[in-house]
C-alpha atoms as a PDB file:
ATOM      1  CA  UNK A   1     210.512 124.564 152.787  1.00  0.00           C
ATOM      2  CA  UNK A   2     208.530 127.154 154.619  1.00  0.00           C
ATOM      3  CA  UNK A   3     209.261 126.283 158.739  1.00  0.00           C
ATOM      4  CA  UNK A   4     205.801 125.662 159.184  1.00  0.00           C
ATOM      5  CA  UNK A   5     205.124 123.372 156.819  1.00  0.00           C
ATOM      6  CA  UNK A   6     208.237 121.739 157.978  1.00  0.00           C
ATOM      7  CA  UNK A   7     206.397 121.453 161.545  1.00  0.00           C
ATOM      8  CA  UNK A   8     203.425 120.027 159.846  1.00  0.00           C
ATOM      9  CA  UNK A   9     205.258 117.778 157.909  1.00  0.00           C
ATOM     10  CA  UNK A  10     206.681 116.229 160.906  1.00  0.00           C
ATOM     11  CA  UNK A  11     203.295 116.354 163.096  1.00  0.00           C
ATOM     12  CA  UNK A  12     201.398 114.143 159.878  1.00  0.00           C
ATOM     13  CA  UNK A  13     204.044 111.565 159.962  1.00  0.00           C
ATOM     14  CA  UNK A  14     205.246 111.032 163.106  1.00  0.00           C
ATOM     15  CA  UNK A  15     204.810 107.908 165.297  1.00  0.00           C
ATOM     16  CA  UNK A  16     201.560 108.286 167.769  1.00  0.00           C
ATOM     17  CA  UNK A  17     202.375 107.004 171.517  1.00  0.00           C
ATOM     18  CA  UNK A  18     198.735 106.438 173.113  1.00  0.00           C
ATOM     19  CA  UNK A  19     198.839 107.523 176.582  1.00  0.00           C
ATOM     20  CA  UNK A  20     196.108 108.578 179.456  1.00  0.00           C
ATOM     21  CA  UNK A  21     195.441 109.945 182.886  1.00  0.00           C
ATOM     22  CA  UNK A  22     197.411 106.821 184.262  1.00  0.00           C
ATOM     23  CA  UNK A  23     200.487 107.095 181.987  1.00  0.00           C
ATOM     24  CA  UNK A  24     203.608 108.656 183.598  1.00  0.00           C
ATOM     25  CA  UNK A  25     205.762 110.438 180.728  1.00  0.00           C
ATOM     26  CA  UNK A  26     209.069 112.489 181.793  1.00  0.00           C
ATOM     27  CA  UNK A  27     210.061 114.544 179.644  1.00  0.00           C
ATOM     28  CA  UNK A  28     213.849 116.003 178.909  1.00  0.00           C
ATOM     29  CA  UNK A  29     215.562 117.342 176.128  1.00  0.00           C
ATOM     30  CA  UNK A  30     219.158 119.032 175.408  1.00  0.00           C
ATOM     31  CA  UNK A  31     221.183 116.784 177.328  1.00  0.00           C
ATOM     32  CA  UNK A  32     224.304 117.570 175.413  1.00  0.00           C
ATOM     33  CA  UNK A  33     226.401 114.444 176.684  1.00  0.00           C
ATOM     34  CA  UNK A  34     229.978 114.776 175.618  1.00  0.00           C
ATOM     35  CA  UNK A  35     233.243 113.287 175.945  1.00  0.00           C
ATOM     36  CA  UNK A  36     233.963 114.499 179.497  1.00  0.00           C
ATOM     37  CA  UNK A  37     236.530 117.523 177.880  1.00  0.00           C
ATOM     38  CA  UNK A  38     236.240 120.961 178.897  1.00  0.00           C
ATOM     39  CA  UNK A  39     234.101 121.183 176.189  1.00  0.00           C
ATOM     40  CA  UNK A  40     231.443 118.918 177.786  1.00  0.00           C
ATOM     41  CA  UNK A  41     228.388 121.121 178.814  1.00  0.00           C
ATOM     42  CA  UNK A  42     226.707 117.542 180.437  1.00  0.00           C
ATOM     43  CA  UNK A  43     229.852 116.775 182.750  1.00  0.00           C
ATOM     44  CA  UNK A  44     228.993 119.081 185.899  1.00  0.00           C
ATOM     45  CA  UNK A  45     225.675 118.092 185.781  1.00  0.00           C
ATOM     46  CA  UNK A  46     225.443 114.257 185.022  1.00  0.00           C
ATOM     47  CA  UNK A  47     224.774 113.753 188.704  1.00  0.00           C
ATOM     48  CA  UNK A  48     221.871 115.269 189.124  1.00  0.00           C
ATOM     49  CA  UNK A  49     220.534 113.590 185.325  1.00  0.00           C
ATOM     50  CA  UNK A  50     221.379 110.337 186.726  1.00  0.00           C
ATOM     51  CA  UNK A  51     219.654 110.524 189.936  1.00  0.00           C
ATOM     52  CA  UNK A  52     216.697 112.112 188.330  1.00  0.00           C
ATOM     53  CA  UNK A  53     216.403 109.273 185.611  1.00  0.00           C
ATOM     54  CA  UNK A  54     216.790 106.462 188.674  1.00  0.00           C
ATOM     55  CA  UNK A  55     213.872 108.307 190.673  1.00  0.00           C
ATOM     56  CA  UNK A  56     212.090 107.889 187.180  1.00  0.00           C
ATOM     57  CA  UNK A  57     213.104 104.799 186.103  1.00  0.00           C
ATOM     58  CA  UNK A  58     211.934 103.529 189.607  1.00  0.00           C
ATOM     59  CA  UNK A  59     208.555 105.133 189.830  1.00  0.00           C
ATOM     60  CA  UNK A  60     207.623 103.654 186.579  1.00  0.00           C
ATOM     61  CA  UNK A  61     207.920 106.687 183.837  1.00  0.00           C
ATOM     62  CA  UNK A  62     208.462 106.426 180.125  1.00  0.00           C
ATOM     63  CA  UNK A  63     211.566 108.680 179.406  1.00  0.00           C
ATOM     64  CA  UNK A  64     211.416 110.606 176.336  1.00  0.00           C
ATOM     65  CA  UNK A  65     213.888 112.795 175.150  1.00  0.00           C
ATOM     66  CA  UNK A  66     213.323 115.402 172.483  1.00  0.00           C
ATOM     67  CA  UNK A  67     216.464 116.302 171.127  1.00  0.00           C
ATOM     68  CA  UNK A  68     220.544 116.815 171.495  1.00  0.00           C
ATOM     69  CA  UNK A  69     220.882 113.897 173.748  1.00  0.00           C
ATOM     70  CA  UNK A  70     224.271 113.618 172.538  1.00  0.00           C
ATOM     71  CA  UNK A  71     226.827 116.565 171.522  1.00  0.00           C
ATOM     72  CA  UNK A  72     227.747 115.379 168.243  1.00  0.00           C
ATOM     73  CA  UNK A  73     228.461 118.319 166.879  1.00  0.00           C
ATOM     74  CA  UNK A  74     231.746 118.867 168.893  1.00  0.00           C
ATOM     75  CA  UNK A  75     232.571 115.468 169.214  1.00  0.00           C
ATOM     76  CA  UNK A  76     233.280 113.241 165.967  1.00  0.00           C
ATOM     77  CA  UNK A  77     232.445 109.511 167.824  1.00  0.00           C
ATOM     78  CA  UNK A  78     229.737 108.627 169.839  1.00  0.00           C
ATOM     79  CA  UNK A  79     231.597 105.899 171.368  1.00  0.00           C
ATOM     80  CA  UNK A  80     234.172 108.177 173.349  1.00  0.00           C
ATOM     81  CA  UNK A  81     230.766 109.615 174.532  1.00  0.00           C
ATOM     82  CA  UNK A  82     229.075 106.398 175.888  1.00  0.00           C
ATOM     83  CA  UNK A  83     232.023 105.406 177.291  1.00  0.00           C
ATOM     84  CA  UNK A  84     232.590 108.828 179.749  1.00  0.00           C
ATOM     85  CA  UNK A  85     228.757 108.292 180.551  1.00  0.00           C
ATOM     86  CA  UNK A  86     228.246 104.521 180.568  1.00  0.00           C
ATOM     87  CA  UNK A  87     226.437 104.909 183.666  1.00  0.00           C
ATOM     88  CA  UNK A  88     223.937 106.963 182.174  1.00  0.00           C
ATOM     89  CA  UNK A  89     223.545 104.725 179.273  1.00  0.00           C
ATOM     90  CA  UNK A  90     223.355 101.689 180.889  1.00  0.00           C
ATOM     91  CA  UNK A  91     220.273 102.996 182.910  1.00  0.00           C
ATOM     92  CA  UNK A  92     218.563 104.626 179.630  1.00  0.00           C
ATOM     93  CA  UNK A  93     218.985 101.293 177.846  1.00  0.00           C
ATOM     94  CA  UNK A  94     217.023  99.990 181.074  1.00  0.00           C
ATOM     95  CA  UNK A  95     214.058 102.095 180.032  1.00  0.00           C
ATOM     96  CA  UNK A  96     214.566 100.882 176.181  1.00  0.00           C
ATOM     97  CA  UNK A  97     214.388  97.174 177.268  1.00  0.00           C
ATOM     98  CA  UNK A  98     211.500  98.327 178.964  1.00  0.00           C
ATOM     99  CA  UNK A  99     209.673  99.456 176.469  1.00  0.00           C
ATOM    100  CA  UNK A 100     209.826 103.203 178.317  1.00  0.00           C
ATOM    101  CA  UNK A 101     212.777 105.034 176.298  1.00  0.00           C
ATOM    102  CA  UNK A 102     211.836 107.117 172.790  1.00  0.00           C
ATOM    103  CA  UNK A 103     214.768 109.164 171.311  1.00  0.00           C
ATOM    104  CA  UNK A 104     214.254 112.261 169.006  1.00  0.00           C
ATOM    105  CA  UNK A 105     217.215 113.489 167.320  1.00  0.00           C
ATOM    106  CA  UNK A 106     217.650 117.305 166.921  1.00  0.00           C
ATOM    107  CA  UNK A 107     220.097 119.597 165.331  1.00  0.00           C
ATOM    108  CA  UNK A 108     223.467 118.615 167.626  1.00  0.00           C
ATOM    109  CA  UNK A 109     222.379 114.710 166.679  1.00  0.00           C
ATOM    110  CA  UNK A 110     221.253 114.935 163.339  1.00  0.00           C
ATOM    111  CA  UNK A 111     223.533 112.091 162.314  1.00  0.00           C
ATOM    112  CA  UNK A 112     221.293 110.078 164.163  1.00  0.00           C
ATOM    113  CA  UNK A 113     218.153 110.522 161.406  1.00  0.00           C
ATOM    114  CA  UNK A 114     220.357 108.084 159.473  1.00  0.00           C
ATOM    115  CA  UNK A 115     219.308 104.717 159.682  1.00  0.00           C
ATOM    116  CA  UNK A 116     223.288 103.046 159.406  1.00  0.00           C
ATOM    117  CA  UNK A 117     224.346 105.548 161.825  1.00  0.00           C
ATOM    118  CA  UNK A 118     222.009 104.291 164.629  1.00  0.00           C
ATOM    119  CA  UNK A 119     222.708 101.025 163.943  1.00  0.00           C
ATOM    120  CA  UNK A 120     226.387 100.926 164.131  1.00  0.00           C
ATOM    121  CA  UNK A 121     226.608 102.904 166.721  1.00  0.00           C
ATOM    122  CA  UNK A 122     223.670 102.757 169.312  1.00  0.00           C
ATOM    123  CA  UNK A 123     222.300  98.639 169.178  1.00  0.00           C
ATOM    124  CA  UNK A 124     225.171  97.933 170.974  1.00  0.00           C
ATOM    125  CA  UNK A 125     228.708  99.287 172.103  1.00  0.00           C
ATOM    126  CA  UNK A 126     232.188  98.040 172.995  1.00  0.00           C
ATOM    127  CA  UNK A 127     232.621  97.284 176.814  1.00  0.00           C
ATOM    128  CA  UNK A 128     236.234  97.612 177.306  1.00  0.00           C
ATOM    129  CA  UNK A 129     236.031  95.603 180.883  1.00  0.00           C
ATOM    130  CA  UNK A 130     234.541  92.889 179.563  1.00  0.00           C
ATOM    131  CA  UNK A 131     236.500  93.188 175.849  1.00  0.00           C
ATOM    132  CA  UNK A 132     233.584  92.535 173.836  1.00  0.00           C
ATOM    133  CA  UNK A 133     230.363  94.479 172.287  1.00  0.00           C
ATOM    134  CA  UNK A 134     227.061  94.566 174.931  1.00  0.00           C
ATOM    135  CA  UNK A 135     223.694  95.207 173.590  1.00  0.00           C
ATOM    136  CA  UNK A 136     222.464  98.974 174.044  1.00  0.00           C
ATOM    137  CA  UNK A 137     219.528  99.789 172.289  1.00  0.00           C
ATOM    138  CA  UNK A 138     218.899  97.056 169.565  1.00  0.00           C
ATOM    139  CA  UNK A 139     216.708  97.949 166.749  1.00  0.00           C
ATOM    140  CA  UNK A 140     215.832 101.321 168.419  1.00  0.00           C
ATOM    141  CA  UNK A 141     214.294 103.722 166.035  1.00  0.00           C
ATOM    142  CA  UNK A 142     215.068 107.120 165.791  1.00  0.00           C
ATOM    143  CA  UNK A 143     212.361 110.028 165.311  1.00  0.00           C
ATOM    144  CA  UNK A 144     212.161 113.589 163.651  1.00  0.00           C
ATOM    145  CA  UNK A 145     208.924 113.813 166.010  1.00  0.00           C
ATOM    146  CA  UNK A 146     206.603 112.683 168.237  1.00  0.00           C
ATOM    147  CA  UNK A 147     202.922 112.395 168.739  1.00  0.00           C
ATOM    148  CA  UNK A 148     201.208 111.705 172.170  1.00  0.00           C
ATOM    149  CA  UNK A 149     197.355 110.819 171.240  1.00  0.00           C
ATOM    150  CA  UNK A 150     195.427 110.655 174.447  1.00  0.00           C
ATOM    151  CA  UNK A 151     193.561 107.500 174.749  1.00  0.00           C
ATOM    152  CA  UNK A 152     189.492 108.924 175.403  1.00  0.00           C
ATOM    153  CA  UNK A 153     189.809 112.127 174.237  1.00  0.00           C
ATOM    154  CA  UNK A 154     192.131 111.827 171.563  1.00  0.00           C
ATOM    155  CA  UNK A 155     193.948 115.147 171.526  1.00  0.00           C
ATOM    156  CA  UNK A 156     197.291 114.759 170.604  1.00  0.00           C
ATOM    157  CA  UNK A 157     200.474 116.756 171.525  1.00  0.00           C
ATOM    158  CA  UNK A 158     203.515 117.243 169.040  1.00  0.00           C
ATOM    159  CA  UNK A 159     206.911 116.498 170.210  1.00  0.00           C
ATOM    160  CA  UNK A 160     209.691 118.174 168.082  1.00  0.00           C
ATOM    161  CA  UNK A 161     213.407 119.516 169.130  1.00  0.00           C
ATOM    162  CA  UNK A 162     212.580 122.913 167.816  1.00  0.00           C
ATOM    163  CA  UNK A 163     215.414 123.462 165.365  1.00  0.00           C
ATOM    164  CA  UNK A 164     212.788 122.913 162.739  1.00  0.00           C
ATOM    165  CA  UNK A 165     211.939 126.720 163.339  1.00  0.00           C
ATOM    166  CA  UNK A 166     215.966 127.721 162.228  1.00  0.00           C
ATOM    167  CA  UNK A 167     217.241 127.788 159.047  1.00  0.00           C
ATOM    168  CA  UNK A 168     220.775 127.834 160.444  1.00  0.00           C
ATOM    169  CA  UNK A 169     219.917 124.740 162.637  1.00  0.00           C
ATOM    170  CA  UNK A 170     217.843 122.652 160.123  1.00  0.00           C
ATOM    171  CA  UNK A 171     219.246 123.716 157.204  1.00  0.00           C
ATOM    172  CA  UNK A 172     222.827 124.625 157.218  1.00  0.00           C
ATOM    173  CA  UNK A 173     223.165 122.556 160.313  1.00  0.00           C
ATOM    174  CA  UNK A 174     226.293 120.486 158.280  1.00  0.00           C
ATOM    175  CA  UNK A 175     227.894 124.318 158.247  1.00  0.00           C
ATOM    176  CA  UNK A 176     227.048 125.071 161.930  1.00  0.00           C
ATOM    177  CA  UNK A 177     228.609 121.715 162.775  1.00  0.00           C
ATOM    178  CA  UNK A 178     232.027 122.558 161.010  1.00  0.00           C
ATOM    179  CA  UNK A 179     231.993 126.005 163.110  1.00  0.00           C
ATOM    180  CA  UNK A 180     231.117 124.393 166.395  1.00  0.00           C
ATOM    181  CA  UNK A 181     233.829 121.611 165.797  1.00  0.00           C
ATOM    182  CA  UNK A 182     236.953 123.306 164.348  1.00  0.00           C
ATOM    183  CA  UNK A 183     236.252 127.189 165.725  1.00  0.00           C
ATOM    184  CA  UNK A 184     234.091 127.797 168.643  1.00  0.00           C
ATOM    185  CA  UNK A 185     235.106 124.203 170.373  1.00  0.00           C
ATOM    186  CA  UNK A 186     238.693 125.190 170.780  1.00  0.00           C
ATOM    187  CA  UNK A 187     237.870 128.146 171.962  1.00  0.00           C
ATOM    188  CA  UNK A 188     235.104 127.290 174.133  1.00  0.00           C
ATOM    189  CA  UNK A 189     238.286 125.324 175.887  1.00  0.00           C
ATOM    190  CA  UNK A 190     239.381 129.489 177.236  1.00  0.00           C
ATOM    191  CA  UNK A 191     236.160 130.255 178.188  1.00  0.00           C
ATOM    192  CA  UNK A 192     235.053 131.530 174.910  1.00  0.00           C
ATOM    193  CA  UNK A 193     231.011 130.290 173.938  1.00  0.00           C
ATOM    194  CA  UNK A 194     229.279 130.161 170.261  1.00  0.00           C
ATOM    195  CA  UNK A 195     227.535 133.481 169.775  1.00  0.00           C
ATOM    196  CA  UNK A 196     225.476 132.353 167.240  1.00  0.00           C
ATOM    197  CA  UNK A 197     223.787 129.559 169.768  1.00  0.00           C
ATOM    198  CA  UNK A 198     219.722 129.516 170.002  1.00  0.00           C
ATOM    199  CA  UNK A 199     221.145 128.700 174.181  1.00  0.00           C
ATOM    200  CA  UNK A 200     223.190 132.104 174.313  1.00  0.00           C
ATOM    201  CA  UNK A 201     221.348 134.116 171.330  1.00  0.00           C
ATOM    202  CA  UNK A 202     218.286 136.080 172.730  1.00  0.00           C
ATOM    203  CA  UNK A 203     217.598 137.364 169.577  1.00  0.00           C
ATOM    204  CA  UNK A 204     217.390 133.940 168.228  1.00  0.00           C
ATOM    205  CA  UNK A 205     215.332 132.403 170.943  1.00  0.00           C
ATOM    206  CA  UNK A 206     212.653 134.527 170.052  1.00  0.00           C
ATOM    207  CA  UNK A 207     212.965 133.940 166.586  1.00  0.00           C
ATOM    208  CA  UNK A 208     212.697 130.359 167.112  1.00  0.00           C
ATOM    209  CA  UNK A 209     209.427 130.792 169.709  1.00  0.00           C
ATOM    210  CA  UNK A 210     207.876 133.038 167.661  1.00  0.00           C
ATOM    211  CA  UNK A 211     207.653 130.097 164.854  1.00  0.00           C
ATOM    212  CA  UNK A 212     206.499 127.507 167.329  1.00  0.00           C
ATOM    213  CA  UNK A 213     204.455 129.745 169.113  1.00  0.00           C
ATOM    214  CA  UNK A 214     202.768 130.450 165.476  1.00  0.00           C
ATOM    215  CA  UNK A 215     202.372 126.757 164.372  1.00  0.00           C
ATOM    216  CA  UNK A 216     200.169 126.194 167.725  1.00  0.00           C
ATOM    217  CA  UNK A 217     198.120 128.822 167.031  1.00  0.00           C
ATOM    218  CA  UNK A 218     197.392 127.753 163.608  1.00  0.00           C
ATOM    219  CA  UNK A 219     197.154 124.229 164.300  1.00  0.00           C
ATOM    220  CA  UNK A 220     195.516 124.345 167.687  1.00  0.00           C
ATOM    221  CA  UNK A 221     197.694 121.800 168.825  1.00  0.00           C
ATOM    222  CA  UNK A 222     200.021 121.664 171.749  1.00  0.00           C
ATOM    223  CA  UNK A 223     203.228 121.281 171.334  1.00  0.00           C
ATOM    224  CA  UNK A 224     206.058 120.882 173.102  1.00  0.00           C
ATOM    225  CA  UNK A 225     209.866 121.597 172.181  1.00  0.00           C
ATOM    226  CA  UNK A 226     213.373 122.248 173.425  1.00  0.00           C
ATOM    227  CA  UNK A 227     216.319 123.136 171.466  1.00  0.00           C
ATOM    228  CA  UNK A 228     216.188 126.788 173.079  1.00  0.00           C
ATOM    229  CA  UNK A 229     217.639 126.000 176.223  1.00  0.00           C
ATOM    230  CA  UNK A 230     214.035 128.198 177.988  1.00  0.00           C
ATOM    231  CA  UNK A 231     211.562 126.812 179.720  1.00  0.00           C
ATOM    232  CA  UNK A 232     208.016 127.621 178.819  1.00  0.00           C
ATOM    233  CA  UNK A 233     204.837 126.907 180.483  1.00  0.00           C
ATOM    234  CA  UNK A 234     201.733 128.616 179.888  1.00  0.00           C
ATOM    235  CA  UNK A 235     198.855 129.243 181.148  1.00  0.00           C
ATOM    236  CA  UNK A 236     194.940 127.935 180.774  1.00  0.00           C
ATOM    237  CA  UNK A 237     194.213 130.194 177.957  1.00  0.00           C
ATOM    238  CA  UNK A 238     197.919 131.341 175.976  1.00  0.00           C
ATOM    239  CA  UNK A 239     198.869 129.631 172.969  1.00  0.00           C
ATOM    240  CA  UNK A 240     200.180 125.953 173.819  1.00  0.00           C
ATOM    241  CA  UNK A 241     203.860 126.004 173.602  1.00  0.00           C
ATOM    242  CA  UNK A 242     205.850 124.240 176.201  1.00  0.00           C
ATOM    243  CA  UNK A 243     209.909 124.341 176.264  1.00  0.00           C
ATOM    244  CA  UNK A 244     211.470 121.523 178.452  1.00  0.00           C
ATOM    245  CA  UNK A 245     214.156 123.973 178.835  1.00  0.00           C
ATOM    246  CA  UNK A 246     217.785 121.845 179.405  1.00  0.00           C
ATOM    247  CA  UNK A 247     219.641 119.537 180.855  1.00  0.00           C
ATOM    248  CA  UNK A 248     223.082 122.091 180.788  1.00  0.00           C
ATOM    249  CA  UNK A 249     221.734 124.769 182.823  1.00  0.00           C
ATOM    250  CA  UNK A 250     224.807 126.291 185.614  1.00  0.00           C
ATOM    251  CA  UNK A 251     223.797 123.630 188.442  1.00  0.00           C
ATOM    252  CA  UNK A 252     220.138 122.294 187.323  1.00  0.00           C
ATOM    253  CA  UNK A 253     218.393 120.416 185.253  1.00  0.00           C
ATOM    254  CA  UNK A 254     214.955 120.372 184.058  1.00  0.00           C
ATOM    255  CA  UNK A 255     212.307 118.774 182.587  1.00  0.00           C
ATOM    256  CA  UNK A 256     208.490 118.249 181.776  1.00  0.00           C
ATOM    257  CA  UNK A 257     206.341 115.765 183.756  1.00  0.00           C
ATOM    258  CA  UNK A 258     203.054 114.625 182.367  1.00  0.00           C
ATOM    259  CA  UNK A 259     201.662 112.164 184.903  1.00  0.00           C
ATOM    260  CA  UNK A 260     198.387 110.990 186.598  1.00  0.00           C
ATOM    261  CA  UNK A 261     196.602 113.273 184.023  1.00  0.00           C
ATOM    262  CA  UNK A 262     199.075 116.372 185.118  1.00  0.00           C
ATOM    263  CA  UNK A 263     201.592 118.441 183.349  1.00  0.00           C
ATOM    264  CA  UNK A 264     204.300 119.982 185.305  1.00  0.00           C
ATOM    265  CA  UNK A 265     207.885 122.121 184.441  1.00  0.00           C
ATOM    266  CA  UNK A 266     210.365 119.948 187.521  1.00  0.00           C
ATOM    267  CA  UNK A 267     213.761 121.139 188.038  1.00  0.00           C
ATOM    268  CA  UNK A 268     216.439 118.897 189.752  1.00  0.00           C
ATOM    269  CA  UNK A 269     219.476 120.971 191.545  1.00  0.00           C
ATOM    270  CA  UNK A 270     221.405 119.940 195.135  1.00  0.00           C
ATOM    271  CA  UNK A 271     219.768 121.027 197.807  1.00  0.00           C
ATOM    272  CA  UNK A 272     221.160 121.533 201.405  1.00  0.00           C
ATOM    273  CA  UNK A 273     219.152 120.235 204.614  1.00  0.00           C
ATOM    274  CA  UNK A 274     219.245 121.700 208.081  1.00  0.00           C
ATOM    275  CA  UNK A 275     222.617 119.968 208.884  1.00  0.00           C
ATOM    276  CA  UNK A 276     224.366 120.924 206.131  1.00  0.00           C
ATOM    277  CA  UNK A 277     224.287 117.887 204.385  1.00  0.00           C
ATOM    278  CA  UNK A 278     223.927 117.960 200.060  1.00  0.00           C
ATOM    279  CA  UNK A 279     221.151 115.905 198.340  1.00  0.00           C
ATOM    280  CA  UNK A 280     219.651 116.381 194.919  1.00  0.00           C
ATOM    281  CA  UNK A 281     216.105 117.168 194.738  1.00  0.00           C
ATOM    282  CA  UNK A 282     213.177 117.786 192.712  1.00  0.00           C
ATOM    283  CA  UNK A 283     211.518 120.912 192.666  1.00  0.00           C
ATOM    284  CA  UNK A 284     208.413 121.973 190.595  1.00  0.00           C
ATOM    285  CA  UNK A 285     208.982 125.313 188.578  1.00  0.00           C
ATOM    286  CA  UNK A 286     205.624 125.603 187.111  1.00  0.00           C
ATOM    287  CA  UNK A 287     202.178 123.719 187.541  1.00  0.00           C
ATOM    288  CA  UNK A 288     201.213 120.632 188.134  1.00  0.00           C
ATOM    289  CA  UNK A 289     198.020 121.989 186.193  1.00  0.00           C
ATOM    290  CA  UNK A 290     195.825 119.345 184.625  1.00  0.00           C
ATOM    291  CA  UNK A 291     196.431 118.172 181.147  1.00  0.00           C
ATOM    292  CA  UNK A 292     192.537 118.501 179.948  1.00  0.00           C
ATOM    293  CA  UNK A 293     192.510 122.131 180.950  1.00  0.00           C
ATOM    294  CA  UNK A 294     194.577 122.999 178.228  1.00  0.00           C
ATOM    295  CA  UNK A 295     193.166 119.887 175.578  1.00  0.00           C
END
């Protein structure tokens, strides 16, 4: 299938989340959580995700993340990844009983379009303290794609991955998966990365933007993605593609904000006051601009 039809495809049926001015809506995408190895991209920054998601989690936000939440591509069970990050699950299944968690599955997580594989392995997991299995996200429903339809003036913003713009990620993703797993994950143990990664490939970044970028001029829709690893935020005026960027960035994190009628590109990194003391921190990279500039 042609890639943007592909992007249409998923923009007609996807689920529509009303929101307004009032709604607050954090944004975060390519969070690769993995089993805590060498090979786990998330490890050196799960700090700085899990004080992020309290500060939203606390100050009322809907978290919704758009894609690779969990490395699945290097790692065979998602168990031996909840149970290295419990801490972060145990908060995100906060949001889901909530009502404030939405999960898209991208090209890392594919396994989790199928309906059997969500339910055996994210309603509920096995607690080893307590020797028995504890409710995680029950019944959740997993997403291609996203649609926020604003409540008065009823524009509506697409929320893919982005690896719907790759043939290599959409469509020979089972191939890519048996590379990642059996070549470049044993070597990525001596320092050695995957080449042909939209994260590391430059070439195929712009590949991939160039796509998106095309479907939002077409459509006249914004839309906003991650599965590049790049943040993008326009401005007033450019074509309406937004990138989220990553949660496995050397030492940050980032993320898109859209709250109190605002969207803004926040990064989270340790920052070090005046007496030399650490703390992690938010720090706006782009914006806040409003949202009905650009609708």
């Amino acid at each position: 299938m042609n890639k943007l039809k592909r992007i249409s495809k998923v923009f007609a049926s996807a689920k529509e989340i009303p929101f307004d001015d009032f709604s607050r809506i954090i944004l975060m995408s390519d969070v690769h959580r993995g089993d805590g190895s060498w090979a786990d991209d998330f490890s050196k920054n799960q700090n700085l995700y899990f004080a992020a998601l309290t500060h939203y989690y606390n100050e009322n936000f809907t978290y919704i993340e758009i894609g690779d939440g969990d490395e699945l591509w290097k790692n065979k069970k998602l168990s031996d990844i909840i149970y290295i990050h419990d801490n972060a699950f145990r908060l995100l299944s906060k949001f889901f009983n909530e009502s404030r968690l939405y999960l898209i599955f991208g090209n890392h997580d594919m396994v989790k379009r199928e309906d059997n594989y969500v339910k055996n392995n994210l309603y509920q997991y096995f607690n080893e303290q307590e020797n028995k299995n504890i409710p995680l996200f029950e019944n959740i429903k997993l997403h291609e794609g996203l649609v926020l339809r604003h409540r008065v003036t009823d524009q509506k913003i697409l929320l893919i991955h982005g690896h719907q713009a790759s043939f290599l990620d959409y469509d020979m993703w089972k191939l890519r998966r048996f590379l990642v797993r059996y070549l470049w994950r044993p070597l990525e143990l001596f320092g050695v990365n995957d080449p042909t990664s939209p994260a590391k490939n430059y070439a195929n970044k712009d590949a991939i933007e160039k796509t998106l970028t095309e479907w939002v001029t077409r459509e006249n829709h914004m839309l906003i993605a991650g599965h590049t690893h790049r943040p993008m935020f326009p401005e007033v005026g450019k074509p309406l593609y937004f990138n989220d960027g990553s949660c496995v960035h050397p030492r940050s994190i980032t993320g898109i904000e859209i709250a109190d009628g605002n969207i803004t590109l926040v990064e989270w990194n340790v920052k070090t006051k005046h007496d030399g003391t650490l703390f992690i921190g938010r720090e706006v990279l782009a914006g806040p601009r409003k949202l009905k500039d650009y609708l």
